[in-house]
Protein backbone atom coordinates (compact mmCIF):
# COMPACT_ATOMS: atom_id res chain seq x y z
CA UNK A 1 28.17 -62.46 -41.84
CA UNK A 2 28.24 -64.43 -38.60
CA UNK A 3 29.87 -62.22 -35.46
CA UNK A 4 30.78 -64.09 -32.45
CA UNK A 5 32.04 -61.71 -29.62
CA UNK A 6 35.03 -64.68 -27.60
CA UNK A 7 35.31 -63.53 -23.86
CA UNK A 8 38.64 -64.96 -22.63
CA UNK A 9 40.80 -65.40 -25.92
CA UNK A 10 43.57 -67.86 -23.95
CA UNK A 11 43.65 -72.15 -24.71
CA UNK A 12 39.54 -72.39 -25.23
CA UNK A 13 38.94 -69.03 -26.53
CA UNK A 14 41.32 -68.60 -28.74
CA UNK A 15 41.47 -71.46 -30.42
CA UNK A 16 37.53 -71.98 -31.06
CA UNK A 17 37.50 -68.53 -32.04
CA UNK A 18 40.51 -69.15 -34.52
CA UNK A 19 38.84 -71.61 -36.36
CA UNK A 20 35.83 -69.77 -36.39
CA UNK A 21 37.48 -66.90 -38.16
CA UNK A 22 39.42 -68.59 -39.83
CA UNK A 23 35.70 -70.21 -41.97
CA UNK A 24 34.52 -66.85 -42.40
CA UNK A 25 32.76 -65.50 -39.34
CA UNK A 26 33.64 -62.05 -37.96
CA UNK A 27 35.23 -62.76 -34.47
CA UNK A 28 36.08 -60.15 -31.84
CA UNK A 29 38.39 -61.22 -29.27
CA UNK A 30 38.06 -59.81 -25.76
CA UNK A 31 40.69 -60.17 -22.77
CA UNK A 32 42.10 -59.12 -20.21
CA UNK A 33 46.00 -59.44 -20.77
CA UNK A 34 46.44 -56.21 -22.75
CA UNK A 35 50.02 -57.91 -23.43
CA UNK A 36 47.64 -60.31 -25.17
CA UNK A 37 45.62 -57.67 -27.18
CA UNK A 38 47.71 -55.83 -28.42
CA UNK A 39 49.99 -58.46 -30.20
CA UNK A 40 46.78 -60.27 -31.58
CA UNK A 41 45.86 -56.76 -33.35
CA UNK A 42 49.28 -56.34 -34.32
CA UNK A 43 50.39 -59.84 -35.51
CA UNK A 44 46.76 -61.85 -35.35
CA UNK A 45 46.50 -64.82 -33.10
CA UNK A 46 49.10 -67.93 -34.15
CA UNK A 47 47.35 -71.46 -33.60
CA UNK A 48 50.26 -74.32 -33.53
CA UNK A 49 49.83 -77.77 -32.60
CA UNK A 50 49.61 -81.44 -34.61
CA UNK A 51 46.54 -79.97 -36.71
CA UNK A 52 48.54 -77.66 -38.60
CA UNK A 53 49.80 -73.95 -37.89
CA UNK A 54 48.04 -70.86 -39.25
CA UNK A 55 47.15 -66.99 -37.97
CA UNK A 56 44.18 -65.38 -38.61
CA UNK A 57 43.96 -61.53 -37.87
CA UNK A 58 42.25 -60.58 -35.13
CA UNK A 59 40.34 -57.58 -33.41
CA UNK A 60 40.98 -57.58 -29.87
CA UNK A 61 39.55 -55.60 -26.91
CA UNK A 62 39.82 -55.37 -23.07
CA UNK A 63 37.54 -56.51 -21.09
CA UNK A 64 36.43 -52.52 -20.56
CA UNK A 65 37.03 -51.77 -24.54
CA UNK A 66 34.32 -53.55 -26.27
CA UNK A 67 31.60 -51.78 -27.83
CA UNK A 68 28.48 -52.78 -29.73
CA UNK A 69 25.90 -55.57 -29.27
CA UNK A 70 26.17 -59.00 -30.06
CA UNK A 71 23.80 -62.28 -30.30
CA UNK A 72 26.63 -64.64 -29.45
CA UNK A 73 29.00 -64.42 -26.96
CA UNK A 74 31.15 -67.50 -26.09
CA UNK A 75 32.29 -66.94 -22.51
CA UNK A 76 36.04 -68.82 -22.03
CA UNK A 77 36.83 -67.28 -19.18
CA UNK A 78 37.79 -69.80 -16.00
CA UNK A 79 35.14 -70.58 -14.22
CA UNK A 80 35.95 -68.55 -11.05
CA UNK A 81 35.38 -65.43 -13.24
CA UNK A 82 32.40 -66.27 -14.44
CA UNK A 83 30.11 -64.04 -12.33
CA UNK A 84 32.73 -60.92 -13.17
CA UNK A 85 32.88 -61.70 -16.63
CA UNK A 86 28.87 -62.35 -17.32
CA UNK A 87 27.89 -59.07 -15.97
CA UNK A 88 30.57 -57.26 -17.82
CA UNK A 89 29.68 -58.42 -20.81
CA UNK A 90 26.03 -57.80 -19.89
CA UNK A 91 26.01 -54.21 -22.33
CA UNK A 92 27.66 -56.23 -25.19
CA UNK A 93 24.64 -58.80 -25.31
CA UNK A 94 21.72 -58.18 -27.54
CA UNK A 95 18.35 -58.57 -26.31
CA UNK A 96 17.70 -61.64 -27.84
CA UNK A 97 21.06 -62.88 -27.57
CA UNK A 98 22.71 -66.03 -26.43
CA UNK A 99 25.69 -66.08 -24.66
CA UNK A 100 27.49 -70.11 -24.74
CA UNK A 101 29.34 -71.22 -21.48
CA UNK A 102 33.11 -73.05 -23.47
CA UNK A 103 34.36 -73.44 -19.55
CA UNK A 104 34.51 -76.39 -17.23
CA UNK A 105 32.08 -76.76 -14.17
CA UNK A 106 28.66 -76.23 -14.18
CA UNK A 107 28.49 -72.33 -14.85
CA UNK A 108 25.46 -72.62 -16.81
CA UNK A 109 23.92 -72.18 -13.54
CA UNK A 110 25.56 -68.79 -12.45
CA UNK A 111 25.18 -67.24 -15.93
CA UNK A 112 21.42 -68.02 -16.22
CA UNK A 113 20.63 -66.57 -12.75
CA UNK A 114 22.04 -63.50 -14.01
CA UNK A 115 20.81 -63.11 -17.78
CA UNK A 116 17.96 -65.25 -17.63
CA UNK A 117 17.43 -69.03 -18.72
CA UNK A 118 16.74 -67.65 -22.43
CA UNK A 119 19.47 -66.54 -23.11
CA UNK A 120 21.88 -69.11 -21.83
CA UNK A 121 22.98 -71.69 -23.93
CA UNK A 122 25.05 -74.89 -22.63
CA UNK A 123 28.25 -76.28 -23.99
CA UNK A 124 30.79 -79.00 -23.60
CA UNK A 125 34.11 -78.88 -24.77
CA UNK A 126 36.97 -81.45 -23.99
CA UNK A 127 39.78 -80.81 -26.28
CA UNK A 128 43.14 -79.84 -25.43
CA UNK A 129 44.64 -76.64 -25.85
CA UNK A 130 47.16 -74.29 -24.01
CA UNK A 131 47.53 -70.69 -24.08
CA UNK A 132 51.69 -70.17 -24.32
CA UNK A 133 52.28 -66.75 -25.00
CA UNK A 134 50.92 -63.27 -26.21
CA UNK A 135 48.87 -64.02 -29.66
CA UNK A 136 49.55 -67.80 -29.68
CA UNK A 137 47.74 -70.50 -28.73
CA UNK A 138 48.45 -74.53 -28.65
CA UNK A 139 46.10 -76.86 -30.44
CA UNK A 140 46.94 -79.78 -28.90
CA UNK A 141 44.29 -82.55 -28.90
CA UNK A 142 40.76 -83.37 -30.15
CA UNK A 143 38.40 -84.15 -27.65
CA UNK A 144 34.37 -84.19 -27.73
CA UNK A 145 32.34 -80.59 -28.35
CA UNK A 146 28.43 -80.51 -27.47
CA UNK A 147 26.21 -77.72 -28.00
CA UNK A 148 22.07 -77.70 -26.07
CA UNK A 149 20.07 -76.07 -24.56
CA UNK A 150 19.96 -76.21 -21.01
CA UNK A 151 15.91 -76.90 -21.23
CA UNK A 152 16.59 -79.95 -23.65
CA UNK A 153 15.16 -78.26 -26.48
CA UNK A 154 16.46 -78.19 -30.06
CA UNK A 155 16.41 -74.41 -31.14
CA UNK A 156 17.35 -72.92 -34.36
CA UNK A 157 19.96 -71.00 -32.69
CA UNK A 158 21.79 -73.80 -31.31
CA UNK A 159 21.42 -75.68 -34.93
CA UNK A 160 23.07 -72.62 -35.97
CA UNK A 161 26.18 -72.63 -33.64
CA UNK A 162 26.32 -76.27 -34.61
CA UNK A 163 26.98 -75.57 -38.37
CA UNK A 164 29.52 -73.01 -37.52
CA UNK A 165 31.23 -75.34 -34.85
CA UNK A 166 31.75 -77.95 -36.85
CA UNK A 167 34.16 -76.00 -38.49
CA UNK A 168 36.06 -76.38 -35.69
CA UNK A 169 35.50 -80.09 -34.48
CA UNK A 170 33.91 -82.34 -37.40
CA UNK A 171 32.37 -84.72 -34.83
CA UNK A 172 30.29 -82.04 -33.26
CA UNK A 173 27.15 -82.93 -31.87
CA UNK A 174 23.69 -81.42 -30.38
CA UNK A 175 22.33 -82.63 -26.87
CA UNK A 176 18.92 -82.97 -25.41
CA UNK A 177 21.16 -83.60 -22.47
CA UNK A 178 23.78 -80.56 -21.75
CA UNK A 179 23.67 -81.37 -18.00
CA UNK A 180 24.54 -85.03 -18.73
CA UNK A 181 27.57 -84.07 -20.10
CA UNK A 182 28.16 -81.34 -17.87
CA UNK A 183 28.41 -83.74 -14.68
CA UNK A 184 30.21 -86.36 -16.56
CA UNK A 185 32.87 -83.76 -17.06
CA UNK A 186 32.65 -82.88 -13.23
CA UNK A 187 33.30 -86.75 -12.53
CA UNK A 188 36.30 -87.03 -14.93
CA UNK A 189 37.93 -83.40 -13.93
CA UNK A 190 38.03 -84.05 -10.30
CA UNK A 191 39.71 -87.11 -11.32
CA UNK A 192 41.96 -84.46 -13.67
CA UNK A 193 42.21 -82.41 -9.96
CA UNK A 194 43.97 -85.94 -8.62
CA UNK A 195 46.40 -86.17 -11.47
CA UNK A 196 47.61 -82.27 -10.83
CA UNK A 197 47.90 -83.46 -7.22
CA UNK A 198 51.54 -85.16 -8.78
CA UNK A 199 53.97 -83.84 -11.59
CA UNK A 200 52.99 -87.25 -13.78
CA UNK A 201 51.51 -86.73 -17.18
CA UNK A 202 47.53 -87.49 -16.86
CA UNK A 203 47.81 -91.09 -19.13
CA UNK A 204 50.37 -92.03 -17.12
CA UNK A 205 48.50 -90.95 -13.50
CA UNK A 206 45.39 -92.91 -14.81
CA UNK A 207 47.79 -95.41 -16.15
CA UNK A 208 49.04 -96.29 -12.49
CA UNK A 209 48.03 -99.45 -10.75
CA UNK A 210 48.68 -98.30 -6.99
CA UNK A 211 46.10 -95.59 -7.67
CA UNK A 212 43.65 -96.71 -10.07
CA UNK A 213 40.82 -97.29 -7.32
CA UNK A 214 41.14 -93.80 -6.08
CA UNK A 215 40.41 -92.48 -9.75
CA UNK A 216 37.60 -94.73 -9.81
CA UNK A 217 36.25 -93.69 -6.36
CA UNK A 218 36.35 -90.10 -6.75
CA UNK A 219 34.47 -90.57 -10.21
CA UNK A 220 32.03 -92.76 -7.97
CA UNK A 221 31.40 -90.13 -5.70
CA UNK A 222 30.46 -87.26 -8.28
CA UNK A 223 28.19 -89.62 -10.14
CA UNK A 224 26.37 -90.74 -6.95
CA UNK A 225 25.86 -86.87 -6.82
CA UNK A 226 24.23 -86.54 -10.08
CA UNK A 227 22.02 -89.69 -9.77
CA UNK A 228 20.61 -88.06 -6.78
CA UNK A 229 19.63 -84.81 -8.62
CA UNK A 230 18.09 -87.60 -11.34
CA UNK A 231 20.68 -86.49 -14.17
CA UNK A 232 22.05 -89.16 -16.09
CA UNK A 233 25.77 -88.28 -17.31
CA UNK A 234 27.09 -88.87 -20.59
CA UNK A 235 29.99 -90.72 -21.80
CA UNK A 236 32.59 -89.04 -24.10
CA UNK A 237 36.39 -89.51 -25.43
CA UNK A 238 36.58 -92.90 -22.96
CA UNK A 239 34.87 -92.09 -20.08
CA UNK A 240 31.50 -94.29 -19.50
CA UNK A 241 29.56 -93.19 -16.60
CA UNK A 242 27.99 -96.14 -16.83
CA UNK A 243 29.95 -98.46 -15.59
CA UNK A 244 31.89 -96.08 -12.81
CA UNK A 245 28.52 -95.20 -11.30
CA UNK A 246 28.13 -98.88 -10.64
CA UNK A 247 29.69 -101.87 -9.26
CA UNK A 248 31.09 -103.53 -11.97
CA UNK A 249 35.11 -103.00 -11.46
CA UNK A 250 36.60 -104.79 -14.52
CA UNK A 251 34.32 -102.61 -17.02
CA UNK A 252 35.47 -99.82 -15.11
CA UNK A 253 39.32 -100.42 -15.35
CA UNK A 254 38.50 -100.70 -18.97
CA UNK A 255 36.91 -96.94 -18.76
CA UNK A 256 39.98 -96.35 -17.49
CA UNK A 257 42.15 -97.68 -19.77
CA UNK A 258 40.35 -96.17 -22.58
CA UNK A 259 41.01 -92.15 -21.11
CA UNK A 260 44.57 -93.60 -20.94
CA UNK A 261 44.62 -93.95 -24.46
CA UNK A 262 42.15 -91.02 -25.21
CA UNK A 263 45.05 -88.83 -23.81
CA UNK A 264 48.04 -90.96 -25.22
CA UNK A 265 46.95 -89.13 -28.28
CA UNK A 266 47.59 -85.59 -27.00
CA UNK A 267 50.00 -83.17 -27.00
CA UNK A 268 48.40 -81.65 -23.77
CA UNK A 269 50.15 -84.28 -21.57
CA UNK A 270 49.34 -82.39 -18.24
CA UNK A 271 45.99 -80.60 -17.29
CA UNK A 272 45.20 -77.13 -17.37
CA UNK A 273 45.19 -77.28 -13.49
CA UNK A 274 48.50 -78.74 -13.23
CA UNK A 275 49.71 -75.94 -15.61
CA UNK A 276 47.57 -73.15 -13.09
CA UNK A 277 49.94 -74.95 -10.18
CA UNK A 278 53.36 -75.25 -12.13
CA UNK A 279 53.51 -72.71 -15.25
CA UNK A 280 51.40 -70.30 -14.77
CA UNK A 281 51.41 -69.81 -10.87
CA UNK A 282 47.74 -68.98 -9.82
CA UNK A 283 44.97 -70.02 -8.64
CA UNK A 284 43.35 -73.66 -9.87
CA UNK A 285 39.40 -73.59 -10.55
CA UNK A 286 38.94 -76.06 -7.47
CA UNK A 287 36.37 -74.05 -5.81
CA UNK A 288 34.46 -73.17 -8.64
CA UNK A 289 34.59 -76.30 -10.69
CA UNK A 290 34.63 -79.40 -7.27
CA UNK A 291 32.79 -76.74 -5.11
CA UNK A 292 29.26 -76.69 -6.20
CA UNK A 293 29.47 -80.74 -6.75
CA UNK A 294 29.97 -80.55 -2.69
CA UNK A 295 27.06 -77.72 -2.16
CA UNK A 296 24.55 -80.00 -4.23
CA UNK A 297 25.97 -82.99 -2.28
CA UNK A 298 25.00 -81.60 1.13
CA UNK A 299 21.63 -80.64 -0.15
CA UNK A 300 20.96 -83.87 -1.69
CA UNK A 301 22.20 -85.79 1.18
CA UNK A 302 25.52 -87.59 -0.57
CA UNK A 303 28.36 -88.17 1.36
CA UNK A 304 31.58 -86.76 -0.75
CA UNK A 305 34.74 -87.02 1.47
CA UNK A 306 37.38 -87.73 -1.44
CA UNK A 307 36.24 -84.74 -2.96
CA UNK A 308 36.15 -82.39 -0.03
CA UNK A 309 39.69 -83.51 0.81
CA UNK A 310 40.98 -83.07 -2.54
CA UNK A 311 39.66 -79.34 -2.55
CA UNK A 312 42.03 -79.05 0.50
CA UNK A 313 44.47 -80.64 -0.97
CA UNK A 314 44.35 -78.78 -3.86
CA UNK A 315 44.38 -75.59 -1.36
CA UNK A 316 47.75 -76.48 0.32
CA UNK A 317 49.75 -76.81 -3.14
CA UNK A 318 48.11 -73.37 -4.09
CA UNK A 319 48.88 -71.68 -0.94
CA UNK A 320 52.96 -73.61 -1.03
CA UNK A 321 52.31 -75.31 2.02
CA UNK A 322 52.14 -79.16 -0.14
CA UNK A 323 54.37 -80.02 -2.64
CA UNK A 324 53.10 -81.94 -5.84
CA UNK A 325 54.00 -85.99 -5.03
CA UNK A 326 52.26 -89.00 -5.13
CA UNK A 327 52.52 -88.73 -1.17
CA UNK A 328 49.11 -86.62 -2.05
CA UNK A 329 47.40 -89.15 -3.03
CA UNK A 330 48.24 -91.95 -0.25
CA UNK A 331 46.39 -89.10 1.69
CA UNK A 332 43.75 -89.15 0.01
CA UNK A 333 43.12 -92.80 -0.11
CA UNK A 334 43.01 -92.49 3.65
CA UNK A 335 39.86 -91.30 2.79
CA UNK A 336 38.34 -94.16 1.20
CA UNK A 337 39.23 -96.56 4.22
């Protein structure tokens, strides 16, 4: 039988690992709400949402619980975690092991520079989910999920993780080209960061004519960034790289247009940072997802000022000194003139 050890059981975790479990592989949750544990070995964890509602029993740890070895780990944690998490989880990794990055940002590069490049396997997940209580998770939108291997090769092992993920999303796919979609997610979250920057839904934020142009801008400015490091980003759920890394404004808008619709569809109608900010009252992943898109930026030479004031932006809503209004973002179009 297939055992998958899930770090970080909340909206990614817990649903992926659902399914999982739910087809037949033996799933150990780990995480670090105890509150969270203990009901998902007491009552399983409950998946709701438009797909349909079921609970699968679960065997949950803390973080400092787990025993055994494993050959796959899927690391959910948020991405500011990521160096905690990796070499805590270090013991529970087998020597020829993979652990799978299901996060936003481009932690495939912080996890490999601690376990090695062979046993780090990418990922790209877009769907929408929300963690809501102790043992339940919402299922709340499709959205694309990618599986390679961060050298472009096409291993058994990640052939293997496909077969078992499409149990979870049927439209699954392998990628010669993790980073691709890795950066194209960069681009279209620190548009996401602009939308949590307001209280409006993220269709409707994309959706808006005044501030369409800053959406496209910021987009422009991460893409610029992966051009210079010669990675070409991929498109997914209505977001084309290609035409937002160019001039060509009309095919753009109709990018645009598409995520509008893309996210119509969901139940998720705000993102997870906007539920950080509002619900949940922490910390966003700002520095650890729009951070390192500045750091390779300054070493490649690409001017990012949208980004770098959105980060601060993003800093003084954390820290209660900003409200969230659309005042933010006539700020940061003072940026782009």
């Amino acid at each position: 039988m297939k055992k998958f050890l899930v770090w970080g059981s909340g909206a990614i975790g817990g649903t992926v690992g659902a399914y999982l479990a739910r087809a037949g592989a033996l799933v150990t949750f780990v995480d670090r709400d105890m509150n969270h544990v203990k009901t998902m070995n007491s009552k399983g964890l409950f998946i709701t949402g438009q797909f349909g509602e079921f609970t699968v029993a679960a065997e949950a740890y803390g973080t400092n619980e787990v025993q055994g070895k494993f050959d796959t780990i899927l690391l959910c944690t948020k991405s500011q975690d990521t160096e905690k998490a990796t070499k805590q989880l270090l013991p529970n990794l087998s020597e020829d092991g993979c652990l799978v990055s299901l996060q936003n940002g481009l932690n495939e590069e912080v996890i490999s520079s601690i376990i090695g490049a062979r046993r780090t396997v990418g990922a790209f997940v877009n769907f929408g989910a929300d963690y809501m209580k102790a043992g339940e998770v919402h299922y709340a939108g499709r959205g694309a999920v990618v599986l390679g291997e961060i050298d472009g090769r096409t291993t058994p092992r990640v052939e293997e993780l496909h077969r078992w993920f499409l149990n979870f999303e049927e439209n699954a796919i392998i990628t010669n080209n993790i980073w691709g979609y890795l950066w194209a997610k960069e681009a279209y979250g620190a548009m996401l960061f602009v939308t949590a920057l307001t209280n409006d839904s993220i269709a409707d934020a994309f959706y808006l004519p005044a501030y369409r142009e800053l959406y496209l801008a910021i987009a422009h400015e991460v893409l610029d960034v992966a051009k210079a490091l010669s990675i070409k980003p991929e498109s997914f759920n209505g977001f084309d790289p290609v035409p937002l890394g160019r001039d060509d404004r009309a095919a753009a808008l109709n990018s645009l247009n598409d995520m509008v619709v893309h996210n119509r569809r969901s139940e998720k109608t705000h993102s997870g940072i906007w539920r950080d900010i509002v619900v949940r009252k922490r910390k966003t992943e700002v520095d650890y997802q729009l951070g390192p898109v500045v750091g390779h930026a300054e070493k490649a030479g690409v001017a990012v000022p949208i980004t770098a004031r959105l980060i601060e932006l993003i800093h003084d809503i954390e820290n209660g000194t900003r409200s969230l209004s659309t005042d933010n973002l006539d700020l940061l179009m003072e940026v782009m003139s």
